[in-house]
Protein backbone atom coordinates (compact mmCIF):
# COMPACT_ATOMS: atom_id res chain seq x y z
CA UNK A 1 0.00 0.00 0.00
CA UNK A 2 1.05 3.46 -0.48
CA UNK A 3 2.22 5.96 1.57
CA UNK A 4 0.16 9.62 2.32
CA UNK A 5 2.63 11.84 -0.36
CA UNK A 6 1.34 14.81 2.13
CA UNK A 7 2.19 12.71 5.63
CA UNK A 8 5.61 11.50 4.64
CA UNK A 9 6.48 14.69 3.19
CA UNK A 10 4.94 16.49 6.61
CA UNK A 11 3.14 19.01 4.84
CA UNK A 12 0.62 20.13 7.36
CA UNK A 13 -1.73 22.41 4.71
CA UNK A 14 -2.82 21.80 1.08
CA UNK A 15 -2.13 25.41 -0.66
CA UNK A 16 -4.71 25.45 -3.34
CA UNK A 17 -2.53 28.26 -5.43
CA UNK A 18 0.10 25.62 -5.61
CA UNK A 19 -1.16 24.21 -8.85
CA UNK A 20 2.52 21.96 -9.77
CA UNK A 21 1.34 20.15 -6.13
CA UNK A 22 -2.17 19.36 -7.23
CA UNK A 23 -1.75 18.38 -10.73
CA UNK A 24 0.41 15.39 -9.29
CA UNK A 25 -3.05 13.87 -8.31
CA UNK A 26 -4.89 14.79 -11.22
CA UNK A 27 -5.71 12.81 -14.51
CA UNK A 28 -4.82 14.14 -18.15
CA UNK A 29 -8.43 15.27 -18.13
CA UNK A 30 -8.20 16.91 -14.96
CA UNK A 31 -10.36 14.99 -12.85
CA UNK A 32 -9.33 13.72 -8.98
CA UNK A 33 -7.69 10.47 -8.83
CA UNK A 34 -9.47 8.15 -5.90
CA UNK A 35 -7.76 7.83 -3.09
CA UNK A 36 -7.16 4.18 -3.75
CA UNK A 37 -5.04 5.13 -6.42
CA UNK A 38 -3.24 7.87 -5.23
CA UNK A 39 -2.72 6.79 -1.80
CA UNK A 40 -3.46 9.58 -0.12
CA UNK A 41 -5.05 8.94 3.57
CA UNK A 42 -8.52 10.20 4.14
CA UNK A 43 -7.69 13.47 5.42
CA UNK A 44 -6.03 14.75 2.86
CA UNK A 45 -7.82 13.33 0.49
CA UNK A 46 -10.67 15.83 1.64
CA UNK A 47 -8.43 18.74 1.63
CA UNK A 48 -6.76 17.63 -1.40
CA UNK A 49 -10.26 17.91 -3.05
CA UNK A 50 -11.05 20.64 -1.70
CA UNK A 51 -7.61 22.84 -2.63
CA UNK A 52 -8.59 21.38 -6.26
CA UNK A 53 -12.19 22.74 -5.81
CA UNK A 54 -11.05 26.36 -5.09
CA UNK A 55 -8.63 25.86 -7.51
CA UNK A 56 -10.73 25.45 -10.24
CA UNK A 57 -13.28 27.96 -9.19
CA UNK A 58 -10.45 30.66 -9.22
CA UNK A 59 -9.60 29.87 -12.62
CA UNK A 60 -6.17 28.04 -12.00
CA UNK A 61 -7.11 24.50 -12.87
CA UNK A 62 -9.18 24.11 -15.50
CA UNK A 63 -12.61 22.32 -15.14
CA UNK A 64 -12.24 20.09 -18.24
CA UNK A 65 -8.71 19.62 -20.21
CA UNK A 66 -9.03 18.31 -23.68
């Protein structure tokens, strides 16, 4: 089983302006990886999703990548 990238790394907050960061966990068309995939725990799953979330609504990440 994986490892939490954001608990081994002890990154304690999910920056949603840090777009390099959440791409890692995003597919080519720019939708969230499960967390069975990516190996992220629970919790930052959540706040993973929800960086990506603001992210998108700010007009960082797109919505849809073709």
């Amino acid at each position: 089983m994986k490892q939490c990238h954001f608990c081994t790394n002890n990154i304690k907050t999910i920056d949603y302006k840090d777009t390099e960061n959440l791409k890692r966990f995003l597919d080519p068309f720019s939708k969230i990886i499960p967390r069975k995939q990516t190996g992220l725990c629970a919790k930052h799953q959540r706040k993973f999703a929800q960086a990506v979330k603001r992210s998108r609504f700010m007009a960082l990440i797109p919505f849809v990548s073709r």
